[in-house]
C-alpha atoms as a PDB file:
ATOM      1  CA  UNK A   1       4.974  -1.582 -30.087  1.00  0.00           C
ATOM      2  CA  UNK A   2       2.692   0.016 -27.438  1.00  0.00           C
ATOM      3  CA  UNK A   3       3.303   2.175 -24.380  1.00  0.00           C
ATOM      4  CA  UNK A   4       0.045   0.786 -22.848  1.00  0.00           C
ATOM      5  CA  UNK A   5       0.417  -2.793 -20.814  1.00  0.00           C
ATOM      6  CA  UNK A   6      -2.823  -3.451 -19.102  1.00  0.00           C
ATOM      7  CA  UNK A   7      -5.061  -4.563 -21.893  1.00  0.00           C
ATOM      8  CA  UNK A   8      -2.430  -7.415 -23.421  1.00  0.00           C
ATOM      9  CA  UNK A   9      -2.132  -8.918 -19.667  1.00  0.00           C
ATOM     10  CA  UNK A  10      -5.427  -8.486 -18.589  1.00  0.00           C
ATOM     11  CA  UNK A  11      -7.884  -9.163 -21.968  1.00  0.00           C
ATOM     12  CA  UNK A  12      -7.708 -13.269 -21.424  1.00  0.00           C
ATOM     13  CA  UNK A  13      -7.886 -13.074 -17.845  1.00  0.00           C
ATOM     14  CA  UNK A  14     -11.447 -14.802 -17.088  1.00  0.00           C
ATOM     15  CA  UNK A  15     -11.780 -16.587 -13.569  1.00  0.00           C
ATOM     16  CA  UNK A  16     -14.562 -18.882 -12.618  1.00  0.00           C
ATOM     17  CA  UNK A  17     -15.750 -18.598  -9.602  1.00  0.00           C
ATOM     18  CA  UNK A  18     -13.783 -18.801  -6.565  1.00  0.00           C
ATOM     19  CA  UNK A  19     -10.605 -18.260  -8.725  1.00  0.00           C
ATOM     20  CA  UNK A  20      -7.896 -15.752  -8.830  1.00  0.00           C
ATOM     21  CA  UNK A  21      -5.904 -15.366 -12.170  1.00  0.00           C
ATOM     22  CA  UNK A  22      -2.895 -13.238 -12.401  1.00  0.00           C
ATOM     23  CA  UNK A  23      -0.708 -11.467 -15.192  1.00  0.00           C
ATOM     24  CA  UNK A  24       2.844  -9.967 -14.411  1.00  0.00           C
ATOM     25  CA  UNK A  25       2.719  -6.135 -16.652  1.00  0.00           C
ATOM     26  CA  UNK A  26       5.843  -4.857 -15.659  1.00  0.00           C
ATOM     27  CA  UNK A  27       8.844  -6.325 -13.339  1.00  0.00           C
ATOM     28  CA  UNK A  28      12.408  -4.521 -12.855  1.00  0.00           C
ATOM     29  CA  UNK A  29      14.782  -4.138 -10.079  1.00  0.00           C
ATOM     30  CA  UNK A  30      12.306  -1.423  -8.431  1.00  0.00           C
ATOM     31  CA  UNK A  31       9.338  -2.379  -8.943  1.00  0.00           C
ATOM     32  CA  UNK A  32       6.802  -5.074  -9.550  1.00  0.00           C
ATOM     33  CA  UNK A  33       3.021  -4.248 -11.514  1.00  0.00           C
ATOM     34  CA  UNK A  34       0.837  -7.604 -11.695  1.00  0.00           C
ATOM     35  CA  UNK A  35      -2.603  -7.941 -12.627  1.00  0.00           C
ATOM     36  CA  UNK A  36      -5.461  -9.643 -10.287  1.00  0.00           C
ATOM     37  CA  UNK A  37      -8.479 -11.034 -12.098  1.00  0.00           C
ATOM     38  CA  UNK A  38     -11.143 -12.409  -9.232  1.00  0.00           C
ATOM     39  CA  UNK A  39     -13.617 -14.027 -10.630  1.00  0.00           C
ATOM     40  CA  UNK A  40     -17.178 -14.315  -7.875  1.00  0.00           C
ATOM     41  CA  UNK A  41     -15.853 -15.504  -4.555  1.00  0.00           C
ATOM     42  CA  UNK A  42     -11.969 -15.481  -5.742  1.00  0.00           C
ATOM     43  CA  UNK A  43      -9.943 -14.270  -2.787  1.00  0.00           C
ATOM     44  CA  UNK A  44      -6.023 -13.401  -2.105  1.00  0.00           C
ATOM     45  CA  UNK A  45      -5.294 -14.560   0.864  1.00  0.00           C
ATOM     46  CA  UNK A  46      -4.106 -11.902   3.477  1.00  0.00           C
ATOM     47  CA  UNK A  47      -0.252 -11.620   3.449  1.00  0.00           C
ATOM     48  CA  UNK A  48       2.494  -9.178   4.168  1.00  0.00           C
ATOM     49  CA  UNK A  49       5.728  -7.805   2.871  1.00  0.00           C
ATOM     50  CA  UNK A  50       7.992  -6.799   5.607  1.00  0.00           C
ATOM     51  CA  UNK A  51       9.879  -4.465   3.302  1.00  0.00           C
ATOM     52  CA  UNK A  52       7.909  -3.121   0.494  1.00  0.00           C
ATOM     53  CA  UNK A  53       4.514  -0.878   0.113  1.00  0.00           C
ATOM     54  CA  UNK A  54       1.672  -2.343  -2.068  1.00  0.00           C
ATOM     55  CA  UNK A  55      -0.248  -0.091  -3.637  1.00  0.00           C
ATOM     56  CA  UNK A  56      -3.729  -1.375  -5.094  1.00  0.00           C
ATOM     57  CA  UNK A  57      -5.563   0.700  -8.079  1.00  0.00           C
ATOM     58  CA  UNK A  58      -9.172  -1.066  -8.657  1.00  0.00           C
ATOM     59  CA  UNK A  59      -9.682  -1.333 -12.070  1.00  0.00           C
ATOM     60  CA  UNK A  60     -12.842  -3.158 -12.586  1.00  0.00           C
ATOM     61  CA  UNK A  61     -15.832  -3.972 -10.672  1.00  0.00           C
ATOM     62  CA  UNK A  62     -15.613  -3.641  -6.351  1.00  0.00           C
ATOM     63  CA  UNK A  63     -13.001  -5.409  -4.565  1.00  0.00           C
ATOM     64  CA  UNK A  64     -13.161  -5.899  -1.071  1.00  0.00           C
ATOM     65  CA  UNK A  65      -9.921  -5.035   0.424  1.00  0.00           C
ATOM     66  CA  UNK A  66      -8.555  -6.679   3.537  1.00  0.00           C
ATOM     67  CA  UNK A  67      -6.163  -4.870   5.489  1.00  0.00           C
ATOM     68  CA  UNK A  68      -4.518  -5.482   9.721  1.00  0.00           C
ATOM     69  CA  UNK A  69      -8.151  -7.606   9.867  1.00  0.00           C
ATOM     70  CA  UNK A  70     -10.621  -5.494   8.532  1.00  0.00           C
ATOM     71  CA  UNK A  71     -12.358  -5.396   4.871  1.00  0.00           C
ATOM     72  CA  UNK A  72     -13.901  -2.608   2.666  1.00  0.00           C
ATOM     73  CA  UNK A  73     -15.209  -2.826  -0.234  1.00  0.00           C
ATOM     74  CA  UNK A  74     -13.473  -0.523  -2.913  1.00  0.00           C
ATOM     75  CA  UNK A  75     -15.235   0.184  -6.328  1.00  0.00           C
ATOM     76  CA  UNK A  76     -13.280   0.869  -9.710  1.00  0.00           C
ATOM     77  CA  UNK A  77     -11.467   3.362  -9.508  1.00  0.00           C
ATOM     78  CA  UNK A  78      -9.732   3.443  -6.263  1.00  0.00           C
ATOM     79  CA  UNK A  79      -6.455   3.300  -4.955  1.00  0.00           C
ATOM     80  CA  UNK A  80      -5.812   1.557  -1.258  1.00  0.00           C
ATOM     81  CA  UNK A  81      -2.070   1.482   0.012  1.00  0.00           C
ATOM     82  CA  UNK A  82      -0.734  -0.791   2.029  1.00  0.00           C
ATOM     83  CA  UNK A  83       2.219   0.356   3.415  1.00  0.00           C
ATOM     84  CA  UNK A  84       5.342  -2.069   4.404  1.00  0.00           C
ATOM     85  CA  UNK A  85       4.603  -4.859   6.777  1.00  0.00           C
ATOM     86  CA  UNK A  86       0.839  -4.335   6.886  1.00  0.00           C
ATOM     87  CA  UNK A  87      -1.182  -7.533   6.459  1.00  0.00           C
ATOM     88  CA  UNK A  88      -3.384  -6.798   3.252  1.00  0.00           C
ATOM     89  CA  UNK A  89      -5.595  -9.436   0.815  1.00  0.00           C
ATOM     90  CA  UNK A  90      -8.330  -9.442  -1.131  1.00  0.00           C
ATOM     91  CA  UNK A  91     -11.812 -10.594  -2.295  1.00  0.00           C
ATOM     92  CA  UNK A  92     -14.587 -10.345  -4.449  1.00  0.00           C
ATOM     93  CA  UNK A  93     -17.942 -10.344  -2.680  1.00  0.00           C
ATOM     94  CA  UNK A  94     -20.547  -9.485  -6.143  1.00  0.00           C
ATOM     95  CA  UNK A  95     -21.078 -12.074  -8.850  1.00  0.00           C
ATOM     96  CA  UNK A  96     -19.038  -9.991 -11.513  1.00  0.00           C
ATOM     97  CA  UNK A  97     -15.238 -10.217 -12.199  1.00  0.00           C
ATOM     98  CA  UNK A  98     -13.483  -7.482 -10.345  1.00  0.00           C
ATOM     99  CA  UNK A  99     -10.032  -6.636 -11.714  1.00  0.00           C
ATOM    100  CA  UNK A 100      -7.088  -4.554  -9.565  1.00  0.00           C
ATOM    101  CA  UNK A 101      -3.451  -3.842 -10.321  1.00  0.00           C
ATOM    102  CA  UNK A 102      -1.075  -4.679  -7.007  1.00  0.00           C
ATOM    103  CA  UNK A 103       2.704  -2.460  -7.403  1.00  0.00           C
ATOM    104  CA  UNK A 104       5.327  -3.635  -5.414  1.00  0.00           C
ATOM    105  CA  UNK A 105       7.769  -1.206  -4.400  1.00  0.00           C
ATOM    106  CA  UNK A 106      10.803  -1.824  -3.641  1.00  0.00           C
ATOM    107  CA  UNK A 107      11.105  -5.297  -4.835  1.00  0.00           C
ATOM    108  CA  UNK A 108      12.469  -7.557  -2.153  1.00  0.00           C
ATOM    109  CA  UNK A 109      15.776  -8.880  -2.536  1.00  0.00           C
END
Protein backbone atom coordinates (compact mmCIF):
# COMPACT_ATOMS: atom_id res chain seq x y z
CA UNK A 1 0.00 0.00 0.00
CA UNK A 2 0.94 3.68 -0.60
CA UNK A 3 -0.15 6.97 0.94
CA UNK A 4 0.73 8.73 -2.38
CA UNK A 5 -2.23 8.70 -5.26
CA UNK A 6 -1.13 10.92 -8.03
CA UNK A 7 1.46 8.87 -9.80
CA UNK A 8 -0.89 5.44 -10.14
CA UNK A 9 -3.78 7.79 -11.74
CA UNK A 10 -1.81 9.99 -13.60
CA UNK A 11 1.45 7.72 -15.07
CA UNK A 12 -0.82 6.28 -18.23
CA UNK A 13 -2.51 9.40 -18.78
CA UNK A 14 -1.15 10.46 -22.42
CA UNK A 15 -3.59 12.70 -24.58
CA UNK A 16 -3.15 13.41 -28.22
CA UNK A 17 -3.78 16.44 -29.22
CA UNK A 18 -6.90 18.21 -28.68
CA UNK A 19 -7.77 15.58 -25.96
CA UNK A 20 -8.52 15.69 -22.35
CA UNK A 21 -7.99 12.42 -20.28
CA UNK A 22 -9.06 12.15 -16.75
CA UNK A 23 -8.34 9.89 -13.59
CA UNK A 24 -10.62 10.00 -10.38
CA UNK A 25 -7.61 9.88 -7.12
CA UNK A 26 -9.80 10.22 -4.39
CA UNK A 27 -13.84 10.47 -4.07
CA UNK A 28 -15.84 10.47 -0.58
CA UNK A 29 -18.84 12.14 0.71
CA UNK A 30 -16.73 15.55 1.02
CA UNK A 31 -14.76 15.71 -1.44
CA UNK A 32 -13.84 14.86 -4.98
CA UNK A 33 -9.71 14.88 -6.33
CA UNK A 34 -9.57 13.98 -10.23
CA UNK A 35 -6.76 14.22 -12.44
CA UNK A 36 -6.73 16.37 -15.89
CA UNK A 37 -4.24 15.27 -18.51
CA UNK A 38 -4.48 17.94 -21.68
CA UNK A 39 -2.69 16.90 -24.21
CA UNK A 40 -1.74 20.26 -27.07
CA UNK A 41 -5.00 22.04 -27.73
CA UNK A 42 -7.14 19.75 -25.14
CA UNK A 43 -9.62 22.05 -23.45
CA UNK A 44 -12.39 21.68 -20.49
CA UNK A 45 -15.02 23.38 -21.44
CA UNK A 46 -16.07 26.33 -19.09
CA UNK A 47 -18.68 25.13 -16.51
CA UNK A 48 -19.93 25.88 -13.06
CA UNK A 49 -20.93 24.32 -9.80
CA UNK A 50 -23.56 26.27 -8.09
CA UNK A 51 -22.62 24.76 -4.75
CA UNK A 52 -19.11 23.69 -4.45
CA UNK A 53 -15.47 25.52 -4.73
CA UNK A 54 -12.93 24.02 -7.24
CA UNK A 55 -9.70 24.37 -6.41
CA UNK A 56 -7.01 23.77 -9.29
CA UNK A 57 -3.17 22.83 -8.31
CA UNK A 58 -1.08 22.79 -11.79
CA UNK A 59 0.99 20.01 -11.74
CA UNK A 60 2.70 19.84 -15.00
CA UNK A 61 3.45 22.08 -17.78
CA UNK A 62 1.14 25.74 -18.10
CA UNK A 63 -2.48 25.55 -18.17
CA UNK A 64 -4.45 28.29 -19.22
CA UNK A 65 -7.18 28.81 -16.82
CA UNK A 66 -10.56 30.20 -17.77
CA UNK A 67 -12.49 31.82 -15.23
CA UNK A 68 -16.21 34.50 -15.40
CA UNK A 69 -14.64 34.91 -19.29
CA UNK A 70 -11.21 35.57 -18.94
CA UNK A 71 -7.97 33.17 -19.32
CA UNK A 72 -4.43 33.10 -17.75
CA UNK A 73 -2.05 31.04 -18.23
CA UNK A 74 -0.82 29.25 -14.95
CA UNK A 75 2.58 27.33 -14.91
CA UNK A 76 3.29 24.17 -12.63
CA UNK A 77 3.01 24.83 -9.62
CA UNK A 78 0.08 26.97 -9.04
CA UNK A 79 -3.03 26.88 -7.36
CA UNK A 80 -6.25 28.96 -8.93
CA UNK A 81 -9.64 28.71 -6.91
CA UNK A 82 -12.69 28.92 -8.19
CA UNK A 83 -15.03 29.58 -5.72
CA UNK A 84 -18.88 28.27 -5.85
CA UNK A 85 -20.88 29.25 -8.86
CA UNK A 86 -18.01 30.84 -10.77
CA UNK A 87 -17.78 29.75 -14.41
CA UNK A 88 -14.16 28.16 -14.66
CA UNK A 89 -12.47 25.72 -17.65
CA UNK A 90 -9.48 25.03 -19.00
CA UNK A 91 -6.88 24.73 -21.83
CA UNK A 92 -3.64 23.99 -22.98
CA UNK A 93 -2.18 26.59 -25.32
CA UNK A 94 1.92 24.99 -25.67
CA UNK A 95 2.58 21.77 -27.55
CA UNK A 96 3.48 19.80 -24.26
CA UNK A 97 1.02 17.84 -21.99
CA UNK A 98 0.01 20.00 -19.11
CA UNK A 99 -1.35 18.07 -16.12
CA UNK A 100 -3.66 19.78 -13.06
CA UNK A 101 -5.54 18.24 -10.17
CA UNK A 102 -9.38 19.81 -9.91
CA UNK A 103 -10.87 19.19 -5.82
CA UNK A 104 -14.34 19.43 -5.45
CA UNK A 105 -15.53 20.53 -2.25
CA UNK A 106 -18.39 19.86 -1.00
CA UNK A 107 -19.53 17.22 -3.30
CA UNK A 108 -22.96 17.98 -4.66
CA UNK A 109 -25.72 15.95 -3.60
Amino acid sequence: MTFERFSEGVEELDPDMGEVETAELFVDDDVLVKAFALGPGGELDPHDHPDSANVFHVLEGTVTVLQGGEGEPVEAPGVVVHERGVVHGARNETDERAVFTASLCPLPS
